[in-house]
N, C-alpha and C. Protein backbone atom coordinates (compact mmCIF):
# COMPACT_ATOMS: atom_id res chain seq x y z
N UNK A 1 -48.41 -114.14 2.00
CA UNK A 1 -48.05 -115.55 1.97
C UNK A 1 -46.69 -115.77 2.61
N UNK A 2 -45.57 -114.59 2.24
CA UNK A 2 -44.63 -115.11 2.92
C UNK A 2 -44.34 -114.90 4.72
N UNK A 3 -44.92 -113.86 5.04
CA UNK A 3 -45.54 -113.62 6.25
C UNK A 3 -45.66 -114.88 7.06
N UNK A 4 -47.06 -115.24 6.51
CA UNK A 4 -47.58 -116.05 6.58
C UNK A 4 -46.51 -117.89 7.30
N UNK A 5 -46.13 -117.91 5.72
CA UNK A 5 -44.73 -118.68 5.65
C UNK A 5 -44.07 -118.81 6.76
N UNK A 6 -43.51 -117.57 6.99
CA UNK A 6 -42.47 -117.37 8.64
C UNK A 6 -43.31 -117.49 9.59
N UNK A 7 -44.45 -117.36 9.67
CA UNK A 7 -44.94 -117.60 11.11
C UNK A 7 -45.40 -118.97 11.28
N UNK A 8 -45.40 -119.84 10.01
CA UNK A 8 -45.76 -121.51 10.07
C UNK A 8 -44.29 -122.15 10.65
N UNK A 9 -43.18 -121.65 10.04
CA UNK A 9 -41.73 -122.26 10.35
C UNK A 9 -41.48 -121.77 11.40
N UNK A 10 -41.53 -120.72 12.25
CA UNK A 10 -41.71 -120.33 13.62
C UNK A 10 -42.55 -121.54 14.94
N UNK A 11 -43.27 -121.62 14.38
CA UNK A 11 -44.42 -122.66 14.91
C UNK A 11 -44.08 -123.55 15.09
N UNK A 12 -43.06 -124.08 13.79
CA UNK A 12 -42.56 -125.53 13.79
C UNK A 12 -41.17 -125.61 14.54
N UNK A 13 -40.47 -124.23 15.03
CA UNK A 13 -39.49 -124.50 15.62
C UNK A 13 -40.01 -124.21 17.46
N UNK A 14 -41.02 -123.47 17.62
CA UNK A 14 -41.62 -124.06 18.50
C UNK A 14 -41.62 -124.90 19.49
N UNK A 15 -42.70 -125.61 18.46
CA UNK A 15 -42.99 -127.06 18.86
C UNK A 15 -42.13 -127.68 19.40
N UNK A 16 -40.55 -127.70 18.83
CA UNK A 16 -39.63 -128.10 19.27
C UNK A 16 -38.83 -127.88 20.27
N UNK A 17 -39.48 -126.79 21.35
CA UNK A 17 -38.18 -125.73 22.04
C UNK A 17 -37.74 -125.09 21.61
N UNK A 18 -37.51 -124.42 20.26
CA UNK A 18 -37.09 -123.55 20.03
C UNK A 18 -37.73 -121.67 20.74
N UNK A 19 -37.94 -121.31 21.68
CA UNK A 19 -38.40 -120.43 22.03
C UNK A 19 -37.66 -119.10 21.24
N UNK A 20 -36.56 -118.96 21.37
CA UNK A 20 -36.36 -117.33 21.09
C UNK A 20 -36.05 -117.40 18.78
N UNK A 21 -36.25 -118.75 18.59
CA UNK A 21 -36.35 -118.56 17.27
C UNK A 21 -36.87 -117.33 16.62
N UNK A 22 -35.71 -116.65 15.57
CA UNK A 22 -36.32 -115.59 14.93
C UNK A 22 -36.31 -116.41 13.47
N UNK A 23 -37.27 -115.70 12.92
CA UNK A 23 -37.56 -116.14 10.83
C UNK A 23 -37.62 -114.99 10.27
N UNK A 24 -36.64 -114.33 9.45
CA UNK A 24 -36.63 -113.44 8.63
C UNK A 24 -36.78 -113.65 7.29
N UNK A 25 -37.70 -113.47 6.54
CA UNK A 25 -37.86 -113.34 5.24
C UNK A 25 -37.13 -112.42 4.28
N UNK A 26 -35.93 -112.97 3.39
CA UNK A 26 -35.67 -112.10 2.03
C UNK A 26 -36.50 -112.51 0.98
N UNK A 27 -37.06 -111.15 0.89
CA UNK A 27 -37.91 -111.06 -0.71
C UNK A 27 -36.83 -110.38 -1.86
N UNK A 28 -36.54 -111.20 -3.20
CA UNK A 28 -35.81 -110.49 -4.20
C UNK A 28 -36.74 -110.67 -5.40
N UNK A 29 -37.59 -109.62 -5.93
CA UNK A 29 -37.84 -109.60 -7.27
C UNK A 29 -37.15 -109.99 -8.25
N UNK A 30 -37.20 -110.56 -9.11
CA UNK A 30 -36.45 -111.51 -10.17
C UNK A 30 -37.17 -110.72 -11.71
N UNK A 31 -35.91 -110.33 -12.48
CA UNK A 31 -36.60 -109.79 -13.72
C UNK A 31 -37.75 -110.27 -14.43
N UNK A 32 -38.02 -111.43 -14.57
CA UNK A 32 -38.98 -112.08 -15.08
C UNK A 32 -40.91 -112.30 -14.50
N UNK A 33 -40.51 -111.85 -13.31
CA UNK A 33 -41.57 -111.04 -12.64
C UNK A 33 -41.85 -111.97 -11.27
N UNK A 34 -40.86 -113.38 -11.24
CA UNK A 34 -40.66 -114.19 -10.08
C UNK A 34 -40.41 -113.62 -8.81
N UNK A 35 -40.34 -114.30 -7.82
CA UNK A 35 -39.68 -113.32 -6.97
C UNK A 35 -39.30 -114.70 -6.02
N UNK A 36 -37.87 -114.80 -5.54
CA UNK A 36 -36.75 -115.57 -5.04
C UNK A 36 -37.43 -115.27 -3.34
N UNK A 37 -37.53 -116.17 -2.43
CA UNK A 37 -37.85 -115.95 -1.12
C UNK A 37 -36.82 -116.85 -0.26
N UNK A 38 -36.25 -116.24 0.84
CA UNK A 38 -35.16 -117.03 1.15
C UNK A 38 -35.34 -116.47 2.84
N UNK A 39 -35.47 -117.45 3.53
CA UNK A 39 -35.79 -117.39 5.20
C UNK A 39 -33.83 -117.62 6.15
N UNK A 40 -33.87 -116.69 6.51
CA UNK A 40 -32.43 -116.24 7.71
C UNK A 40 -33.48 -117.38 8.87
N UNK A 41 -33.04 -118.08 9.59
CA UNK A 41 -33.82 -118.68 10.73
C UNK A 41 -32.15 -118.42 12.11
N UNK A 42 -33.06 -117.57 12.63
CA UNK A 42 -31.46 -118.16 13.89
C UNK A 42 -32.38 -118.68 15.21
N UNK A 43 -32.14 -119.98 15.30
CA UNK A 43 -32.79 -120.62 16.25
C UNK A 43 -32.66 -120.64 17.74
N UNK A 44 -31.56 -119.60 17.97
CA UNK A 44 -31.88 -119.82 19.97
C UNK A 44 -31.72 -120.64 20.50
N UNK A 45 -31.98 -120.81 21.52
CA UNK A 45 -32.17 -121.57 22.72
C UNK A 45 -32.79 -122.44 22.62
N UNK A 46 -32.55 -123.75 23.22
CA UNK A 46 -34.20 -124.14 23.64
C UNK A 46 -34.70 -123.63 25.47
N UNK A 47 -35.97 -123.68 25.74
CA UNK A 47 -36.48 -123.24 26.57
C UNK A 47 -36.94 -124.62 27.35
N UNK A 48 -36.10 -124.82 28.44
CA UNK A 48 -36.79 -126.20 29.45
C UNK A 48 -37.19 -125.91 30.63
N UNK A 49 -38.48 -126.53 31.19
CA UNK A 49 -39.19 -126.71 32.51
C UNK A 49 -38.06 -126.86 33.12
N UNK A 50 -37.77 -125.65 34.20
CA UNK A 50 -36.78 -125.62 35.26
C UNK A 50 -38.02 -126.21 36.41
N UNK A 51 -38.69 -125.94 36.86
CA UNK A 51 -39.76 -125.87 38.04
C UNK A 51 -40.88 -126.05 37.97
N UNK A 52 -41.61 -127.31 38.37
CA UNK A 52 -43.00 -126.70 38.69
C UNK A 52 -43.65 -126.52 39.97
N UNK A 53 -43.91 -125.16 40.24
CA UNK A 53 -44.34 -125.43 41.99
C UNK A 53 -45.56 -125.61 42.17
N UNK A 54 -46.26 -126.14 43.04
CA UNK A 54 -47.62 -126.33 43.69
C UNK A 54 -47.84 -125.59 45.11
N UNK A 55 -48.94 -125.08 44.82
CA UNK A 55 -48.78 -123.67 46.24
C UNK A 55 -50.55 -124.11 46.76
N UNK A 56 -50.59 -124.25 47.83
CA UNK A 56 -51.85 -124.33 48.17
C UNK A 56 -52.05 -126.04 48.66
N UNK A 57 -51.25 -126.68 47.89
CA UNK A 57 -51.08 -128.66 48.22
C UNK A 57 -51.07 -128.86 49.76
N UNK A 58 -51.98 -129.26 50.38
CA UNK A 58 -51.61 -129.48 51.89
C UNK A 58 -52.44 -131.32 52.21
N UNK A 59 -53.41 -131.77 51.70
CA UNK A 59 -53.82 -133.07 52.01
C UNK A 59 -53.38 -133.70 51.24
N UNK A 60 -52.48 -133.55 50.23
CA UNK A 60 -52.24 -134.34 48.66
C UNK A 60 -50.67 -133.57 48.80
N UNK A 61 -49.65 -134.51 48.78
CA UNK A 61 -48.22 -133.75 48.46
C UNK A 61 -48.31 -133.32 47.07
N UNK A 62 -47.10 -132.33 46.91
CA UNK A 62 -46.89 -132.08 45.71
C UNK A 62 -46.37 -132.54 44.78
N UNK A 63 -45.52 -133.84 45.26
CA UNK A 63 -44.53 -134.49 44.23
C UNK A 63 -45.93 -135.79 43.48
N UNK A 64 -46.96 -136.05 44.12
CA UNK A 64 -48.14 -136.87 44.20
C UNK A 64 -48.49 -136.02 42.50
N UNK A 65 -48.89 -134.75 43.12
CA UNK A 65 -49.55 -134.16 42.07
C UNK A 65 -49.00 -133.99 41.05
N UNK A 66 -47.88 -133.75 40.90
CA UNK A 66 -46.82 -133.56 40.01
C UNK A 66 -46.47 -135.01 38.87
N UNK A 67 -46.81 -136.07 39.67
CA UNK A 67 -46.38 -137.69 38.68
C UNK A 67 -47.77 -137.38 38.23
N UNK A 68 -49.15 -137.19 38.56
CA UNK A 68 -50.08 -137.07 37.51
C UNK A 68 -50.09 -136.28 36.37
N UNK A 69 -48.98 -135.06 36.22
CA UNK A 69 -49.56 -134.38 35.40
C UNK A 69 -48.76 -134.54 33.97
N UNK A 70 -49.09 -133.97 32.83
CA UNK A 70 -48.57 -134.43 31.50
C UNK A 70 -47.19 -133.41 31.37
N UNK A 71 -47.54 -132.53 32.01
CA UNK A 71 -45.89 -131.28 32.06
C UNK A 71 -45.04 -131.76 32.72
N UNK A 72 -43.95 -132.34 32.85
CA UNK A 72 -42.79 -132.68 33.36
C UNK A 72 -41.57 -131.69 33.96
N UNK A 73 -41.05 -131.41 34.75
CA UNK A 73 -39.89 -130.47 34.57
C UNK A 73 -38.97 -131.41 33.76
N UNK A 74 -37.91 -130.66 33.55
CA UNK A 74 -36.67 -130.88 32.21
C UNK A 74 -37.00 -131.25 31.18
N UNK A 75 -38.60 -130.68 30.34
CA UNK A 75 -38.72 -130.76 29.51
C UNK A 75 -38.95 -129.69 28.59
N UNK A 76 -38.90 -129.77 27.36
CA UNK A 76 -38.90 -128.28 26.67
C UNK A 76 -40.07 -127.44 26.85
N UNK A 77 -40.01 -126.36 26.73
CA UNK A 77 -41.58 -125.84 26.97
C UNK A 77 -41.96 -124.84 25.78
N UNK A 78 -42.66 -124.86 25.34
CA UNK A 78 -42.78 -123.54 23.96
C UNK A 78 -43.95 -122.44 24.94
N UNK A 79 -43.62 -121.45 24.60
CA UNK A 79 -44.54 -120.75 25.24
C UNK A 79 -45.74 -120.10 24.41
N UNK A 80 -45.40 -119.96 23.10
CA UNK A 80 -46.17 -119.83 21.87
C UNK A 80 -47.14 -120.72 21.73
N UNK A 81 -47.04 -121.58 21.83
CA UNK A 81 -47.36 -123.11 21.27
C UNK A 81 -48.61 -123.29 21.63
N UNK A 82 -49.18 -123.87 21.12
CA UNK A 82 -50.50 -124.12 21.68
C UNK A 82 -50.16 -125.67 22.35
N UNK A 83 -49.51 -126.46 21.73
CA UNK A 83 -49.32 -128.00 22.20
C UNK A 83 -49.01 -127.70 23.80
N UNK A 84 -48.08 -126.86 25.07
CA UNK A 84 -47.98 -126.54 26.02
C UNK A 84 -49.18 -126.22 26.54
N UNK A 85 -49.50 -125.27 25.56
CA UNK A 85 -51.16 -124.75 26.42
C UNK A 85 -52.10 -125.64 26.83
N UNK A 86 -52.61 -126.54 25.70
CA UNK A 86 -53.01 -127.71 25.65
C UNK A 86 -53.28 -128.89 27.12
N UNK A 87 -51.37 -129.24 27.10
CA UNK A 87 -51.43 -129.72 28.04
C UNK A 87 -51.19 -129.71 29.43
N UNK A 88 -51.54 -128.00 29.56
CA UNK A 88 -51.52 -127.28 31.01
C UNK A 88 -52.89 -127.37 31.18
N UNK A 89 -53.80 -127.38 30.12
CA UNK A 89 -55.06 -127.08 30.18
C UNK A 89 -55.62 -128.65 30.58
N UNK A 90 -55.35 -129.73 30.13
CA UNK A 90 -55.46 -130.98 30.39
C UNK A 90 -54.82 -131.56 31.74
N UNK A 91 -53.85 -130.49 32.18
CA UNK A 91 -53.15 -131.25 33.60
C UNK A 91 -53.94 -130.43 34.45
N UNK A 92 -54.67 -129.45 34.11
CA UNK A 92 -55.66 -128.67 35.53
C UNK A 92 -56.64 -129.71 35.49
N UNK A 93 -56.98 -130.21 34.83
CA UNK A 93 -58.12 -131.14 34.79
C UNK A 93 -57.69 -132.48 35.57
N UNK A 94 -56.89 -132.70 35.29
CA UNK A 94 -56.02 -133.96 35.95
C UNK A 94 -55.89 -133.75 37.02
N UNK A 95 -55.27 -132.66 38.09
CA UNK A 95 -55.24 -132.16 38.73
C UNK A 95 -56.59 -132.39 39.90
N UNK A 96 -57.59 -131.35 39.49
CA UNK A 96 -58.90 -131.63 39.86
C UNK A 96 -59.68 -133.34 40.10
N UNK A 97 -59.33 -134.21 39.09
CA UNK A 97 -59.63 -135.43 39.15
C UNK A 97 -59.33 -135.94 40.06
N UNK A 98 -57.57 -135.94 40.44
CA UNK A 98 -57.07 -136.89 41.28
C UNK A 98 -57.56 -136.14 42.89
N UNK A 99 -58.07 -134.70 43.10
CA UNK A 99 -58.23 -134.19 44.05
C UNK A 99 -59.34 -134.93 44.08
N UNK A 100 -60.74 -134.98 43.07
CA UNK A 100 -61.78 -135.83 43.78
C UNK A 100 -61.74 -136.85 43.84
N UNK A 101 -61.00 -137.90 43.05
CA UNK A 101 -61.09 -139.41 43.75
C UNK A 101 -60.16 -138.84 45.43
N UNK A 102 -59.69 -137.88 45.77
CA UNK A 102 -59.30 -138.41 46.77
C UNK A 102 -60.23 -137.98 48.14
N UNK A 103 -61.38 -137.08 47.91
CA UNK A 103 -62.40 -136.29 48.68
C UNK A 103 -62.21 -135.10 48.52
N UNK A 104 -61.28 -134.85 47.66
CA UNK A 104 -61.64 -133.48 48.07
C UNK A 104 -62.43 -132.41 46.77
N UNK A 105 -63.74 -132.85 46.62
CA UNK A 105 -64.58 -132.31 46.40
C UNK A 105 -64.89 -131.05 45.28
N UNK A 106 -64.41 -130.01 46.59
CA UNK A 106 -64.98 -128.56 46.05
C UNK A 106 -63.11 -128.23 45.65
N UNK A 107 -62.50 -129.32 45.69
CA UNK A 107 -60.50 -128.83 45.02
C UNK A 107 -61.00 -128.01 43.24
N UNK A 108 -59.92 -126.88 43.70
CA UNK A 108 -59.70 -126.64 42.34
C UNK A 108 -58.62 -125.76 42.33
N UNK A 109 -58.14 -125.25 40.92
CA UNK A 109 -57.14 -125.08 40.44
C UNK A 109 -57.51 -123.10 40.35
N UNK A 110 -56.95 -122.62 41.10
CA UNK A 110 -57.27 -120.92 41.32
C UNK A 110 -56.33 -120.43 40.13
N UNK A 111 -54.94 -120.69 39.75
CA UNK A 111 -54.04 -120.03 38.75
C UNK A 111 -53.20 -121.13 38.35
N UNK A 112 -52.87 -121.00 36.93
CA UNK A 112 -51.83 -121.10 36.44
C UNK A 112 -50.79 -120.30 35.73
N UNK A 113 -49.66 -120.15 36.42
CA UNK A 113 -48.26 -118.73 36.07
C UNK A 113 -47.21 -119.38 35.71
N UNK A 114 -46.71 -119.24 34.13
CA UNK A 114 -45.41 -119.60 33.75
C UNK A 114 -44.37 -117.90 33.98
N UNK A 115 -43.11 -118.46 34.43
CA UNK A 115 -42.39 -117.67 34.32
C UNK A 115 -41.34 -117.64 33.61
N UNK A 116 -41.17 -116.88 32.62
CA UNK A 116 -39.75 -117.05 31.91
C UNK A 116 -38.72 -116.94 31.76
N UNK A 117 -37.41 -117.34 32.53
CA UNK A 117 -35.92 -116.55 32.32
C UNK A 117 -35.51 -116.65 31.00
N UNK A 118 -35.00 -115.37 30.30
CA UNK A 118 -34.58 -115.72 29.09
C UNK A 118 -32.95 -115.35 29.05
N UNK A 119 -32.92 -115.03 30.42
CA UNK A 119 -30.98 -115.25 30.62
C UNK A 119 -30.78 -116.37 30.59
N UNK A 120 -31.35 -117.27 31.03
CA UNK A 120 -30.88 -118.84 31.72
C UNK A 120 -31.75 -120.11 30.80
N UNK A 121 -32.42 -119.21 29.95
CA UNK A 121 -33.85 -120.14 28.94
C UNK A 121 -34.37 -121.55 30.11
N UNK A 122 -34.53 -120.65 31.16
CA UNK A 122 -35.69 -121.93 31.97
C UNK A 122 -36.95 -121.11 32.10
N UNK A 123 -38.03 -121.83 32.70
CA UNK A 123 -39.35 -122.13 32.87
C UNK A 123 -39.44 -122.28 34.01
N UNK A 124 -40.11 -121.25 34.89
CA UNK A 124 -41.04 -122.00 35.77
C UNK A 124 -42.59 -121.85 36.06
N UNK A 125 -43.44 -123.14 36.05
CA UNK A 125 -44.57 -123.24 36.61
C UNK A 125 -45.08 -122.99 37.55
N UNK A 126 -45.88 -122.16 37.56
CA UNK A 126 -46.72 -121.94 39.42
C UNK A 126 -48.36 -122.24 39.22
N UNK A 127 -48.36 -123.53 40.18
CA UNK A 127 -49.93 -123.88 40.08
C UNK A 127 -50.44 -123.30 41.81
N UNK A 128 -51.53 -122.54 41.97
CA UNK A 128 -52.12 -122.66 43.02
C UNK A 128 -53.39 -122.98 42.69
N UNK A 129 -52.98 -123.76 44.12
CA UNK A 129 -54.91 -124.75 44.29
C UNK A 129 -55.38 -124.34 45.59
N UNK A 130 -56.63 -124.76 45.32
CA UNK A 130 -57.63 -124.35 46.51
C UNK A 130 -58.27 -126.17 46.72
N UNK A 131 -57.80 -126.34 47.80
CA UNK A 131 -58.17 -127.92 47.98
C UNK A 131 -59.76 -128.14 49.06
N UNK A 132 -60.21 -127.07 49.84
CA UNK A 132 -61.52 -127.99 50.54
C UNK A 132 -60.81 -128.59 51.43
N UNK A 133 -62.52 -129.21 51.87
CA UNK A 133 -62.40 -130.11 53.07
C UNK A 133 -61.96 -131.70 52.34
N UNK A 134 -61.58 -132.48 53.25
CA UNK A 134 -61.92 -133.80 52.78
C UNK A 134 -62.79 -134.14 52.90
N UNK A 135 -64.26 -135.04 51.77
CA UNK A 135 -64.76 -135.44 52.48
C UNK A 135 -64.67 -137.26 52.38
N UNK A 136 -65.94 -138.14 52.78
CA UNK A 136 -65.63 -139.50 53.31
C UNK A 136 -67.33 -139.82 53.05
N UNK A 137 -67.79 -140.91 52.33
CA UNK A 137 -68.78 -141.59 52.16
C UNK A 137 -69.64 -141.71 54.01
N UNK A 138 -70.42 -140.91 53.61
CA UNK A 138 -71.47 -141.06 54.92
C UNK A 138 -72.49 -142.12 55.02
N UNK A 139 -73.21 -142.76 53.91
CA UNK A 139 -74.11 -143.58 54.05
C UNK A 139 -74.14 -143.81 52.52
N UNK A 140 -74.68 -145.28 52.31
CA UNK A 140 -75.20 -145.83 50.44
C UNK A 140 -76.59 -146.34 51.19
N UNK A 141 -77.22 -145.68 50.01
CA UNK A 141 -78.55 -145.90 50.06
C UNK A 141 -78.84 -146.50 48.45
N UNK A 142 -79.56 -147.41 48.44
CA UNK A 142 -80.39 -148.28 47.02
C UNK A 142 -81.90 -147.71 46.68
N UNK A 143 -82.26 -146.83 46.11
CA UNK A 143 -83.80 -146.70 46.06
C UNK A 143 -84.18 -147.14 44.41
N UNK A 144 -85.71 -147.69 44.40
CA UNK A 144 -86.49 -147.35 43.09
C UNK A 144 -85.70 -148.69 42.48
N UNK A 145 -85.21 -149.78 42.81
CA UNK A 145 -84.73 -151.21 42.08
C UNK A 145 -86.12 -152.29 42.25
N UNK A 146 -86.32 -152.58 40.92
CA UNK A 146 -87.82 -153.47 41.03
C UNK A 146 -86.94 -154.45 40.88
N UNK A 147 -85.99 -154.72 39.97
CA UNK A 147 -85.21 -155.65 38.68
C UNK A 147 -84.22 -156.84 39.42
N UNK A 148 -83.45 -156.21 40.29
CA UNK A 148 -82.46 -157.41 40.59
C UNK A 148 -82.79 -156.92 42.27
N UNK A 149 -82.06 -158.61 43.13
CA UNK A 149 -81.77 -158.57 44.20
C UNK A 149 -80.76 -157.34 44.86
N UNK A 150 -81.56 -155.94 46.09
CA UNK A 150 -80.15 -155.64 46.71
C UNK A 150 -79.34 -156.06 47.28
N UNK A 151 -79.44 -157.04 47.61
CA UNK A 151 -77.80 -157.58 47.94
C UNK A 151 -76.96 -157.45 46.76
N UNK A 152 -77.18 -157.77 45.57
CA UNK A 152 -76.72 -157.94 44.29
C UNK A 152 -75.80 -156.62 44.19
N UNK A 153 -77.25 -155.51 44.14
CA UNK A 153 -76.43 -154.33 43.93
C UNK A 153 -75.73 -153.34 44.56
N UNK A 154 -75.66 -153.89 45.98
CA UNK A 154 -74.57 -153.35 46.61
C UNK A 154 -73.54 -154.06 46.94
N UNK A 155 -73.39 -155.36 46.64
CA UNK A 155 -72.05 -155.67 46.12
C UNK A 155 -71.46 -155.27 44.90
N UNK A 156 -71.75 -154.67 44.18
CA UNK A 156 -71.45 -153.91 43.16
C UNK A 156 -70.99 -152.53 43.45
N UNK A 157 -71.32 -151.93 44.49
CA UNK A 157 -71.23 -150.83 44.50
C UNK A 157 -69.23 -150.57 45.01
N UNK A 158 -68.10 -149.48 44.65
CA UNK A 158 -67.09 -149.89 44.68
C UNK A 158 -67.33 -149.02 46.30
N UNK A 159 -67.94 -148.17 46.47
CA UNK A 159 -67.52 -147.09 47.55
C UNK A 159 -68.20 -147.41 49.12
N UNK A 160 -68.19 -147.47 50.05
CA UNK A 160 -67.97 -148.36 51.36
C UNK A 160 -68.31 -146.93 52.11
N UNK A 161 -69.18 -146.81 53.13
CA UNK A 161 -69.04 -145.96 54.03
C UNK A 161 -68.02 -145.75 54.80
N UNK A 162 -67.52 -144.50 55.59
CA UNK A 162 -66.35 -143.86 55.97
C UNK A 162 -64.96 -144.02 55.12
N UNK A 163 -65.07 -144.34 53.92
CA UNK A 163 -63.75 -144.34 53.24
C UNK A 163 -63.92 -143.06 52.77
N UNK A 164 -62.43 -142.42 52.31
CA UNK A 164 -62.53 -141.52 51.60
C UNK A 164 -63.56 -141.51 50.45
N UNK A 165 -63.95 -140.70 49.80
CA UNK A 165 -65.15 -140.72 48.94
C UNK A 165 -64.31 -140.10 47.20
N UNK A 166 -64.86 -141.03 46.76
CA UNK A 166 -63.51 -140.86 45.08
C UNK A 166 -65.20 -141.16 43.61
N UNK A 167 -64.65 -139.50 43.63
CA UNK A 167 -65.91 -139.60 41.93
C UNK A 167 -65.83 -140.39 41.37
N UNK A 168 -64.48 -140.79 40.96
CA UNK A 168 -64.08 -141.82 39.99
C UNK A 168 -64.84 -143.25 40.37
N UNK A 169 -64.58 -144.07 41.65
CA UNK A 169 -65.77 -145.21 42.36
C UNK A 169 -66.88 -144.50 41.96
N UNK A 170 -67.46 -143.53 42.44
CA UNK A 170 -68.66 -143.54 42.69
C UNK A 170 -69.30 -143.71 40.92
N UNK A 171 -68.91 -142.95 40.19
CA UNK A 171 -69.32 -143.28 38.47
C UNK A 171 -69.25 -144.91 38.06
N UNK A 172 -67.70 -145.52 38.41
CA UNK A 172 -68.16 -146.85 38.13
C UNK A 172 -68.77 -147.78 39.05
């Protein structure tokens, strides 16, 4: 339990930036058969996003990709944490999204590499992507409508031949 204990208050300093946080547990048996538990915490550093680089970005800048994502540089980073993991795991996805609304398709995310200085308590991110071709709406075709006028439903439609071609249009 007290184990236990230190690795919940660890967690919680975490969360916070606290990266090099140590939690030491004193256990003192107490005559009465109690036993007194008393946690040493020396909290460290905090640990902040020095960098995030994008390697592979060539139709999409990197500073583009970078305002989409939920990781910020100069912000704390826990490396323990699952809340970081989380939202590295949610910005590859983001990532990928904004690559297909923009055509590019078969884009994806090959690695993600944190690096840690713990002389200097910075962070840096290394995303490489694999981006594809662009591609661009070749033709809209309407088949199998008994129900409404096509004219109707291709004014509805958001995506236009030769524009770039974006999943996101094409779903709504």
């Amino acid at each position: 339990e007290v184990t236990r204990a230190a690795e919940k208050l660890k967690e919680a300093y975490e969360e916070q930036g606290y990266f090099e946080v140590g939690v030491t547990p004193d256990v003192v048996k107490l005559p009465d058969g109690d036993v007194s538990v008393t946690f040493r915490i020396a909290e460290g550093r905090k640990m902040t996003i020095d960098q995030i680089v994008i390697e592979g970005a060539q139709g999409l800048k990197p500073d583009k990709i970078k305002e989409i994502m939920l990781t910020q540089e100069r912000e704390f980073f826990i490396l323990r944490g699952t809340v970081q993991r989380q939202k590295l795991d949610q910005d590859t996805e983001r990532i990928v999204t904004f690559y297909n609304d923009n055509g590019y398709i078969q884009a994806r995310v090959e690695a993600v590499d944190t690096q840690v200085d713990r002389a200097t308590a910075r962070v840096t991110i290394k995303i490489v992507l694999a981006e594809g071709p662009q591609f661009r709406v070749g033709g809209i075709d309407v088949t199998g409508n008994k129900t409404l006028p096509i004219e109707e439903l291709r004014r509805r439609i958001l995506l236009k031949p030769d524009e770039v071609y974006s999943r996101t249009k094409l779903q709504d």
